[in-house]
Protein backbone atom coordinates (compact mmCIF):
# COMPACT_ATOMS: atom_id res chain seq x y z
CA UNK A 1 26.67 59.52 25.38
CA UNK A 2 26.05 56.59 27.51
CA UNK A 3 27.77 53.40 27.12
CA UNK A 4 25.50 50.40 27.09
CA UNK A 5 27.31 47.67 27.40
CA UNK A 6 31.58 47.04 27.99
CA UNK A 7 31.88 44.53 24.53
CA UNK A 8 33.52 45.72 21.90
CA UNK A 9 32.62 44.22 18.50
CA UNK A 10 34.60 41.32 17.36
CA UNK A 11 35.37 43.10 14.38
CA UNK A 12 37.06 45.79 16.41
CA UNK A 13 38.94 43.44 18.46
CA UNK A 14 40.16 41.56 15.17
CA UNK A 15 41.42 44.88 14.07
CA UNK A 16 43.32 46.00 17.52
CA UNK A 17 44.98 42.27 17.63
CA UNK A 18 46.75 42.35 14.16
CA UNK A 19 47.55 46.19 14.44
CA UNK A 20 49.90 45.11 17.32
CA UNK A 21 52.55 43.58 14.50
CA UNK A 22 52.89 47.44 13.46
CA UNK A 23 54.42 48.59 16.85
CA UNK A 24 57.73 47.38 16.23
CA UNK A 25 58.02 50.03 14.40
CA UNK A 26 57.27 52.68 16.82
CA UNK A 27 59.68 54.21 19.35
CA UNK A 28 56.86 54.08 22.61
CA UNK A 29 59.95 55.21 24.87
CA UNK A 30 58.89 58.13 27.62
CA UNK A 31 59.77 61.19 25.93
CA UNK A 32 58.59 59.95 22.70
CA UNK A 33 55.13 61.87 21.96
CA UNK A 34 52.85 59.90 19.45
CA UNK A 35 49.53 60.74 17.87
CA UNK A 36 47.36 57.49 17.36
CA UNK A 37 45.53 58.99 13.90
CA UNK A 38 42.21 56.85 14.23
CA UNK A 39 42.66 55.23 17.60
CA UNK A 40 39.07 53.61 17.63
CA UNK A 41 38.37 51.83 20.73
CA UNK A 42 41.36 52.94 22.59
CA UNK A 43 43.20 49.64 22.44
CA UNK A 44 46.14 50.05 20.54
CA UNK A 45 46.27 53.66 22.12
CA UNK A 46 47.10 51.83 25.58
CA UNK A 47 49.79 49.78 23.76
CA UNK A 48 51.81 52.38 22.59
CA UNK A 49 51.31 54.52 25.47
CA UNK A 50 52.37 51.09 27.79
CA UNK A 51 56.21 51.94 28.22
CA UNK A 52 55.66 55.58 28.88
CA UNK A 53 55.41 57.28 25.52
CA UNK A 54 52.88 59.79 25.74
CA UNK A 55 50.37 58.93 23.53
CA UNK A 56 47.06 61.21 21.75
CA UNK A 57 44.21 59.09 20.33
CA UNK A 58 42.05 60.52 17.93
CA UNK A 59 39.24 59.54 15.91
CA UNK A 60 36.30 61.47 14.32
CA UNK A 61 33.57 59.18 15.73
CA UNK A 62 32.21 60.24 18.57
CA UNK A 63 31.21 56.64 19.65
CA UNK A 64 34.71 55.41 18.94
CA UNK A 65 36.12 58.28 21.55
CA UNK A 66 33.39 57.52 24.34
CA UNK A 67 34.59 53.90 24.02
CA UNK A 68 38.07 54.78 23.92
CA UNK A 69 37.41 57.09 27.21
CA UNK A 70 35.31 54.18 28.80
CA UNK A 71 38.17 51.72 28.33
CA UNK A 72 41.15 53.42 28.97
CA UNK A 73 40.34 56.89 31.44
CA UNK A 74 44.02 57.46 31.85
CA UNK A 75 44.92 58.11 28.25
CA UNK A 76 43.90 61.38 26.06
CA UNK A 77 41.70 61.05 23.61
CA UNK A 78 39.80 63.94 21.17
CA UNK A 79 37.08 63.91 18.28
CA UNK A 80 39.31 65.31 15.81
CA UNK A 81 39.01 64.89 11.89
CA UNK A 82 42.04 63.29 10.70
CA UNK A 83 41.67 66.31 7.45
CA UNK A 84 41.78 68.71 10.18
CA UNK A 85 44.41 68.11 12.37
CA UNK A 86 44.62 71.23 14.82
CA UNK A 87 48.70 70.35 15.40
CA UNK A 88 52.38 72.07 14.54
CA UNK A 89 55.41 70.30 14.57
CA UNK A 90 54.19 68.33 17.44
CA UNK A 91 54.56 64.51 17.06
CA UNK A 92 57.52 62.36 17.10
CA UNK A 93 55.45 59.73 15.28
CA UNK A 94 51.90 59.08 13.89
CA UNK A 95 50.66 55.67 14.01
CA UNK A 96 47.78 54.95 11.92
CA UNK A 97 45.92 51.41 11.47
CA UNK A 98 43.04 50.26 9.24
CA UNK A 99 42.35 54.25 8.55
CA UNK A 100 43.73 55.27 5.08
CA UNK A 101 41.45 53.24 3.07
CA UNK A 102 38.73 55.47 4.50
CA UNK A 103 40.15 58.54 3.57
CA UNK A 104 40.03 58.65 -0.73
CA UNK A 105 41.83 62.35 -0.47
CA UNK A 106 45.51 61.17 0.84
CA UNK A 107 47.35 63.74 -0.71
CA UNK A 108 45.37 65.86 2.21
CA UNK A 109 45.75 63.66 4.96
CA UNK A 110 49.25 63.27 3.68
CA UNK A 111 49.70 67.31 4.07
CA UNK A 112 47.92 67.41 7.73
CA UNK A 113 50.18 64.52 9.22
CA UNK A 114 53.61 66.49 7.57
CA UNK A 115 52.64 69.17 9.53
CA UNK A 116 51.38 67.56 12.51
CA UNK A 117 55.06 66.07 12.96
CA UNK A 118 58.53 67.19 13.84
CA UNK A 119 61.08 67.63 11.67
CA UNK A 120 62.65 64.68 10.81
CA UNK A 121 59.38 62.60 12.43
CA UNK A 122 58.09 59.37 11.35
CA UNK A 123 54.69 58.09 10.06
CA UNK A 124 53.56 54.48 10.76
CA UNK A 125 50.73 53.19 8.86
CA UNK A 126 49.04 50.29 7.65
CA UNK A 127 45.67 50.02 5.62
CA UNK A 128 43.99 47.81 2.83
CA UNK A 129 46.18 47.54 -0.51
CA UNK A 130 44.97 46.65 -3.88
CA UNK A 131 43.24 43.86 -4.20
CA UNK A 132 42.22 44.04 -0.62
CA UNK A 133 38.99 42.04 0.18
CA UNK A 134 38.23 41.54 -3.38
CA UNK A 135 36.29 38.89 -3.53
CA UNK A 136 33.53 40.32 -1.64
CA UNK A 137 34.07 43.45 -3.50
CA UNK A 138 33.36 41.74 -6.63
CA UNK A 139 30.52 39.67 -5.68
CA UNK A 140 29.27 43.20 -3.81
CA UNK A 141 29.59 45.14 -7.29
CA UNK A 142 27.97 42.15 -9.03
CA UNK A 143 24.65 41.98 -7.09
CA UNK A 144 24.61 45.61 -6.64
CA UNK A 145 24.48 45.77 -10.65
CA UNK A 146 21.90 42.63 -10.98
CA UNK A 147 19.61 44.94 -9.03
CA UNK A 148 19.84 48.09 -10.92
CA UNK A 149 22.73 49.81 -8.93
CA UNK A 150 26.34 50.28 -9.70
CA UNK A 151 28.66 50.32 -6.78
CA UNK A 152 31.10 52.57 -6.65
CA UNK A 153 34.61 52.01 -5.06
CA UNK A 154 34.33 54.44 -2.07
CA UNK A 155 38.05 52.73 -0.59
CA UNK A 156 41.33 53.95 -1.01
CA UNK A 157 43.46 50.47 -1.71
CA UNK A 158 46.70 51.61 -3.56
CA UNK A 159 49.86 49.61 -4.64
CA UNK A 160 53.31 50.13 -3.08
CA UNK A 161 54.58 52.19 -6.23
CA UNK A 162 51.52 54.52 -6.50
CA UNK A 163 51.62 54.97 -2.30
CA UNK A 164 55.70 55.21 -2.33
CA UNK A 165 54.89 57.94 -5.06
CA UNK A 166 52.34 59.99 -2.96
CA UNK A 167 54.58 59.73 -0.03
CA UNK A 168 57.00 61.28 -2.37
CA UNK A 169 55.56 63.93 -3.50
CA UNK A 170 54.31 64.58 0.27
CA UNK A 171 57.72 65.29 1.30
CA UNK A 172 58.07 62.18 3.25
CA UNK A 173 61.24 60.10 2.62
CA UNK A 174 59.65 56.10 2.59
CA UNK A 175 61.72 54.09 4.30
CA UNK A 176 59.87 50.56 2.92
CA UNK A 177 56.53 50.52 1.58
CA UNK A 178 55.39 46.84 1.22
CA UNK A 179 52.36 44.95 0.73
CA UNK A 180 51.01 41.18 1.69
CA UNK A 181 48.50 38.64 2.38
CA UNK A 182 46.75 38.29 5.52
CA UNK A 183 44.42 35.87 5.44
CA UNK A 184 41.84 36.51 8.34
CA UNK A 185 38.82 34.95 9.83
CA UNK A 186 35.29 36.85 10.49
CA UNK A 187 34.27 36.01 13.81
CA UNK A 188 30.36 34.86 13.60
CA UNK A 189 30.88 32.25 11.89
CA UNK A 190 28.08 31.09 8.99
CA UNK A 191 27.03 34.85 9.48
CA UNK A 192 30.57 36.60 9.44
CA UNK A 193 30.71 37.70 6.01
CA UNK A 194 26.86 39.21 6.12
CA UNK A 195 27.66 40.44 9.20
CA UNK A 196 30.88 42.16 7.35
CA UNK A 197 28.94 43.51 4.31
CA UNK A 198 26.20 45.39 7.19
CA UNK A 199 28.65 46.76 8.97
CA UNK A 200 31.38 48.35 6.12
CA UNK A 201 29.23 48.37 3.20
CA UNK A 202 25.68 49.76 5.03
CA UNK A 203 25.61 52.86 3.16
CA UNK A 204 25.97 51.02 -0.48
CA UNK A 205 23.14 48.70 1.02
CA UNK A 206 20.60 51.32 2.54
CA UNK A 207 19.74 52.98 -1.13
CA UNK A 208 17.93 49.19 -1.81
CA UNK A 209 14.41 48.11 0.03
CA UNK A 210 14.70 45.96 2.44
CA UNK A 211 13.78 42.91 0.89
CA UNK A 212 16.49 43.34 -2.19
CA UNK A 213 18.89 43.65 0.62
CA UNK A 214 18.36 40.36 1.85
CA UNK A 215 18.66 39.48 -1.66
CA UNK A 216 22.46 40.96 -1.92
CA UNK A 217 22.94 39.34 1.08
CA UNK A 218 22.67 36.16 0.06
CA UNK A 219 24.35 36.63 -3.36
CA UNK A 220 27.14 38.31 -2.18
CA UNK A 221 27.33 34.59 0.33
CA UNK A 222 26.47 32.03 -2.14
CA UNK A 223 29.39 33.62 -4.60
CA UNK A 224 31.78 33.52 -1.69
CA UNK A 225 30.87 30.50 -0.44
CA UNK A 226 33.35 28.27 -2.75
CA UNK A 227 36.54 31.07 -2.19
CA UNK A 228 36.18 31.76 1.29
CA UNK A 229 34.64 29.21 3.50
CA UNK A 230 36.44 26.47 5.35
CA UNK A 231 33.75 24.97 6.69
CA UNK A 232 33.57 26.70 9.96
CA UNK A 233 34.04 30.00 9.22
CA UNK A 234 34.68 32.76 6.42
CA UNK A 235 38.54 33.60 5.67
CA UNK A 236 38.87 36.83 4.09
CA UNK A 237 41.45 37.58 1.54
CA UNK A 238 42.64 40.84 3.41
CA UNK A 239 45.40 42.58 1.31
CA UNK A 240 47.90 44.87 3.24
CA UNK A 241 49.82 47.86 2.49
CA UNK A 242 52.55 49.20 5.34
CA UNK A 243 54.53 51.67 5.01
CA UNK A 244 57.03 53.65 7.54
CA UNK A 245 58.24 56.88 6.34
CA UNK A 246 60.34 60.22 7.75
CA UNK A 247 59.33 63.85 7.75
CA UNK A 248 61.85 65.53 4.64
């Protein structure tokens, strides 16, 4: 696949920039070998590979990997589905960021990263917790409904007891599981949240015409509007769950 042009999407960036507060709990020291569970672009890939760690990015979008490849040629990277990891005992530590909410079956991806790491390994992950984005979830579900469509929840956003539990019951020992705010801009401003709702909700907005999109659209703005606008730009009310846990 050809690349057409060396941007990455602001979104993207946003996403690489905070996942950089997870590292500190990541040994990246040479020796250590580390599987980046939905790498993306390649960014935070390079991080923890920076102090000699050797470090395998995966992803199962093909564009993602191509990018990833384009961007940083001297790190590994492979199209792999994170329900399908093809790996034994291999991995010191798997770092995942903004992926679990993506995945509803975790008690799967749960199994595949227990056996994808060493006894005694760790996993590092962050993803969206309860309550995560949920003001544009609820005006979403709202206009959805005023134009003859329920939305259904396709995320995965649990709360520290039910994740500690599934951790649990994993076979992974949690060593903290804690949630929190993170209040965080959409770059674009006047046009950040649409530009959002397009980009993670397009498959809850391609069932409706054209014309009752644009409709959603601006519903889904105008109930924002008073929550999440500063005047400049939208402020999202992110919710975060992160939680570091060992291989039983």
């Amino acid at each position: 696949m050809e690349r057409k042009d060396q941007t990455q999407p602001a979104e993207t960036n946003v996403i690489s920039e905070y996942g950089k507060t997870l590292m500190v709990h990541v040994d990246t020291s040479p020796g250590q070998k580390i599987l980046d569970l939905g790498c993306g672009t390649g960014d935070l890939t390079a991080v923890l590979a920076a102090n000699g760690a050797d470090v395998l990015g995966i992803d199962n979008s093909a564009e993602m990997i191509v990018k990833a490849r384009y961007s940083h040629p001297e790190l590994m990277f492979a199209e792999i589905d994170a329900l399908e990891l093809p790996y034994d005992e291999e991995f010191d530590t798997v770092f995942s960021n903004s992926v679990f909410h993506w995945i509803p079956d975790v008690d799967h991806l749960l199994a595949e990263i227990r056996r994808a790491l060493k006894p005694g390994g760790k996993l590092v992950c962050e993803f969206g917790a309860a309550s995560n984005i949920a003001t544009m979830r609820q005006a979403f579900a709202a206009a959805s409904a005023r134009h003859g469509r329920e939305y259904r929840e396709r995320f995965y956003c649990p709360t520290p007891d039910e994740f500690f539990d599934r951790l649990k019951a994993a076979r992974f020992e949690p060593e903290r599981v804690l949630e929190f705010d993170r209040q965080t801009p959409l770059p674009g401003g006047a046009d950040g949240l649409r530009h959002w709702v397009c980009r993670f909700l397009k498959s809850d907005l391609e069932p409706f015409s054209a014309s009752v999109q644009e409709q959603i659209l601006t519903e889904v703005e105008t109930a924002c509007r008073p929550l999440l606008w500063n005047g400049s730009e939208f402020i999202v009310d992110y919710r975060r769950l992160r939680a570091v846990a060992f291989k039983r």
